[in-house]
C-alpha atoms as a PDB file:
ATOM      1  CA  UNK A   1     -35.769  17.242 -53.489  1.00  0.00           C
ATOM      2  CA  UNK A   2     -35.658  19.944 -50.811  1.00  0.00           C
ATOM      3  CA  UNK A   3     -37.244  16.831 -48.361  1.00  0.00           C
ATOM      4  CA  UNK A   4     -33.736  15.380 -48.943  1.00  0.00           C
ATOM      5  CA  UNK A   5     -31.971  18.443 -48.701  1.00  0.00           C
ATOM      6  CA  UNK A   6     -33.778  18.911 -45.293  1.00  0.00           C
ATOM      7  CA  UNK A   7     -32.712  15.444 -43.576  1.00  0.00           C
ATOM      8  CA  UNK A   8     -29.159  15.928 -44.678  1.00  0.00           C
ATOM      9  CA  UNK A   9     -29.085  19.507 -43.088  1.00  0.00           C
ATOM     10  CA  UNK A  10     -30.623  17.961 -40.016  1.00  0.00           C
ATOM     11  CA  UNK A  11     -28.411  14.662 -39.792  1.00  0.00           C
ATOM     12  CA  UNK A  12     -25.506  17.165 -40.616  1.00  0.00           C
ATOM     13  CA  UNK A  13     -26.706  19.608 -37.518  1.00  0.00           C
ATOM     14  CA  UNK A  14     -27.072  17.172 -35.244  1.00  0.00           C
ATOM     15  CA  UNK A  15     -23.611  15.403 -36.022  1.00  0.00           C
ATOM     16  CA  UNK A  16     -22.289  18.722 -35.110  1.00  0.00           C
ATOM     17  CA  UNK A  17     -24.363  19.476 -31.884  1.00  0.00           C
ATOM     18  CA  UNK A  18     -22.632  15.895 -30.700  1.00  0.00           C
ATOM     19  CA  UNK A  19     -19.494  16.394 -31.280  1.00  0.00           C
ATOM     20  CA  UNK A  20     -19.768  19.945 -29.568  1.00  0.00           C
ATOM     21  CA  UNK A  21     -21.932  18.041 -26.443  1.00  0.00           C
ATOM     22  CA  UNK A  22     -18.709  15.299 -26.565  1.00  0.00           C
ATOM     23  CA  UNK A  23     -15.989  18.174 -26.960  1.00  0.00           C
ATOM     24  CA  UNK A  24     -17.702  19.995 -23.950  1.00  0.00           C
ATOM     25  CA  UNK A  25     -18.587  17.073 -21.623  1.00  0.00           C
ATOM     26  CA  UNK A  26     -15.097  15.409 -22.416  1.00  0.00           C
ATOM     27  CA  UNK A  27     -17.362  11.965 -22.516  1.00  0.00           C
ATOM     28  CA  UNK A  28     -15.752  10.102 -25.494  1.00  0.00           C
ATOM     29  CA  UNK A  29     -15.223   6.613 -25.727  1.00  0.00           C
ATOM     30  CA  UNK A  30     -15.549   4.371 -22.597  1.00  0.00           C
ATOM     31  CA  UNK A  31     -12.093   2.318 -20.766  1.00  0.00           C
ATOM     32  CA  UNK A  32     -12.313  -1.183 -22.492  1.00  0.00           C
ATOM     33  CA  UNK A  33     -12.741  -4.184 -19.956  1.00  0.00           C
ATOM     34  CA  UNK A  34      -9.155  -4.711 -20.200  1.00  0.00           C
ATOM     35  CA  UNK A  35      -8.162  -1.781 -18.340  1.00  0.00           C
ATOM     36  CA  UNK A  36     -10.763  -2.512 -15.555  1.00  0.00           C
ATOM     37  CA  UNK A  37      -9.384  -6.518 -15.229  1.00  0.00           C
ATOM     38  CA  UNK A  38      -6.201  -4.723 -14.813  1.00  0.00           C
ATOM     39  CA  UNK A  39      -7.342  -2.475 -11.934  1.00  0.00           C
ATOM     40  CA  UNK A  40      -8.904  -5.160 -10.201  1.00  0.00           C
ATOM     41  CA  UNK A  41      -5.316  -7.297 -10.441  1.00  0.00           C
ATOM     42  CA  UNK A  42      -3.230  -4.544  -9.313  1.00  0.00           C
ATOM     43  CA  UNK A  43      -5.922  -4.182  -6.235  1.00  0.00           C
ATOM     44  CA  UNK A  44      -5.468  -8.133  -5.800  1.00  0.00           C
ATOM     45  CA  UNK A  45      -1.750  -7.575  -5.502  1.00  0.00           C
ATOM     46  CA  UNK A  46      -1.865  -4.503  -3.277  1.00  0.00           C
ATOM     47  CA  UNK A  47      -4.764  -5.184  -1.056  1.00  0.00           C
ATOM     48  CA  UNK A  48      -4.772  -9.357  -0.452  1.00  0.00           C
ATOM     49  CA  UNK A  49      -1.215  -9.124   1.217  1.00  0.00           C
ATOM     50  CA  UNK A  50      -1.444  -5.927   2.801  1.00  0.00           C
ATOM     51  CA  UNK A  51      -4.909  -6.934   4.254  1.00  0.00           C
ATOM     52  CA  UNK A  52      -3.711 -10.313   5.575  1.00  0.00           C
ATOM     53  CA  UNK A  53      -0.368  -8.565   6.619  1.00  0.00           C
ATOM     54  CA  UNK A  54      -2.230  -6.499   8.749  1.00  0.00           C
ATOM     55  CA  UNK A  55      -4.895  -8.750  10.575  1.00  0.00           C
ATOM     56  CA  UNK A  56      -1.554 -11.374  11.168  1.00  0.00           C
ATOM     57  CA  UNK A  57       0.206  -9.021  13.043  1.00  0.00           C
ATOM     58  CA  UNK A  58      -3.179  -7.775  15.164  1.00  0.00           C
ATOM     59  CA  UNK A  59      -3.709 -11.412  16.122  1.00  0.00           C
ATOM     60  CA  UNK A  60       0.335 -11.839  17.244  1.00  0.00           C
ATOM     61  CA  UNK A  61       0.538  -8.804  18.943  1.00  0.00           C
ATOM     62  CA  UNK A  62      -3.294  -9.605  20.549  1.00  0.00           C
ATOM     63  CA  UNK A  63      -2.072 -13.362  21.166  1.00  0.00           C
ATOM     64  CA  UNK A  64       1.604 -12.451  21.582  1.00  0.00           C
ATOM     65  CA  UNK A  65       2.808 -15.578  18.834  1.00  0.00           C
ATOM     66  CA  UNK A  66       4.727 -13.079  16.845  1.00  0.00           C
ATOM     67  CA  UNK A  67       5.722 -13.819  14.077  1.00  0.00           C
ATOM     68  CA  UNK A  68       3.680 -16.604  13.372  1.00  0.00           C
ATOM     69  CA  UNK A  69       0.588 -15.545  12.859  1.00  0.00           C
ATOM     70  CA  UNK A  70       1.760 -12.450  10.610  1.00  0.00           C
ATOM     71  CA  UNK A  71       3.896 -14.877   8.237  1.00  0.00           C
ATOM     72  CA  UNK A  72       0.347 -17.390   7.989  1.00  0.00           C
ATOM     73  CA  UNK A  73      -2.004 -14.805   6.883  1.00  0.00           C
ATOM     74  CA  UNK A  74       0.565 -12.820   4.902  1.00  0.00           C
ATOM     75  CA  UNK A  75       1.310 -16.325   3.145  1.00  0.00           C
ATOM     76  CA  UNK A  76      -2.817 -17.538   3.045  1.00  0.00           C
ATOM     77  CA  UNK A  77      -3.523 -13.904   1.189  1.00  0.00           C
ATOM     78  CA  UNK A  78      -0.303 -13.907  -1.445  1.00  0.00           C
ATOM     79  CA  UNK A  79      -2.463 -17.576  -2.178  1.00  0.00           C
ATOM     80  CA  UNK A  80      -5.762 -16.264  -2.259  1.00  0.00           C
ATOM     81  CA  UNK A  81      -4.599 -13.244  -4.286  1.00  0.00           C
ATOM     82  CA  UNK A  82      -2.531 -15.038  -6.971  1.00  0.00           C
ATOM     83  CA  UNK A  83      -6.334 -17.912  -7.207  1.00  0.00           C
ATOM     84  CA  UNK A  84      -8.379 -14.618  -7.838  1.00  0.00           C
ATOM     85  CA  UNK A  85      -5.639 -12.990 -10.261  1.00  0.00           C
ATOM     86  CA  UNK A  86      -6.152 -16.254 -12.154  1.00  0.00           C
ATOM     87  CA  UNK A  87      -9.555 -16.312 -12.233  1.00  0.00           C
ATOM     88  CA  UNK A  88      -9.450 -12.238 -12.951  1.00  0.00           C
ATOM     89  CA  UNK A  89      -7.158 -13.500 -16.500  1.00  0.00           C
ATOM     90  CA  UNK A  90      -9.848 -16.621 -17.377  1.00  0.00           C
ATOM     91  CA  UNK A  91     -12.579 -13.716 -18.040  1.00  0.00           C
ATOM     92  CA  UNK A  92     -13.008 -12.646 -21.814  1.00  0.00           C
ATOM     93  CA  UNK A  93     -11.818  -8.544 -22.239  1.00  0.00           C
ATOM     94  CA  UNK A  94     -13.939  -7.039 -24.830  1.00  0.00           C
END
């Protein structure tokens, strides 16, 4: 009987020394996958474009074919990035 009474006091105390460590650290529960497939979409939408925008209009102004080469790698990385946004929604969120 008090061997009982002992686990349940210790199970109880160290419930309560975890929820203080959790309160303290702020660590609770983890982002789901869902909210890291969105990051990596809204970095597919920001960074494709703005990274082809910008090595199109370094070639033009290094080759002087303005616009031409700016509208062809801005166009090639809106592709690309839509193709990985795709493949982003195909993987399984947990």
């Amino acid at each position: 009987m008090a061997d009982d009474r002992q686990n349940t006091d210790l199970d109880s105390r160290i419930a309560a020394a975890r929820a203080a460590e959790e309160a303290r650290s702020g660590a609770g529960p983890q982002p789901s996958k869902g909210y890291g497939q969105g990051s990596r979409v809204l970095m597919e939408l920001i960074g494709a474009p703005l990274g082809g925008g910008i090595v199109g209009w370094a070639l033009d102004h290094w080759l002087g074919t303005s616009p031409w080469l700016l509208l062809t790698f801005l166009a090639l990385a809106i592709i690309v990035a839509f193709r990985n946004i795709y493949r982003i929604s195909k993987e399984r969120a947990e």
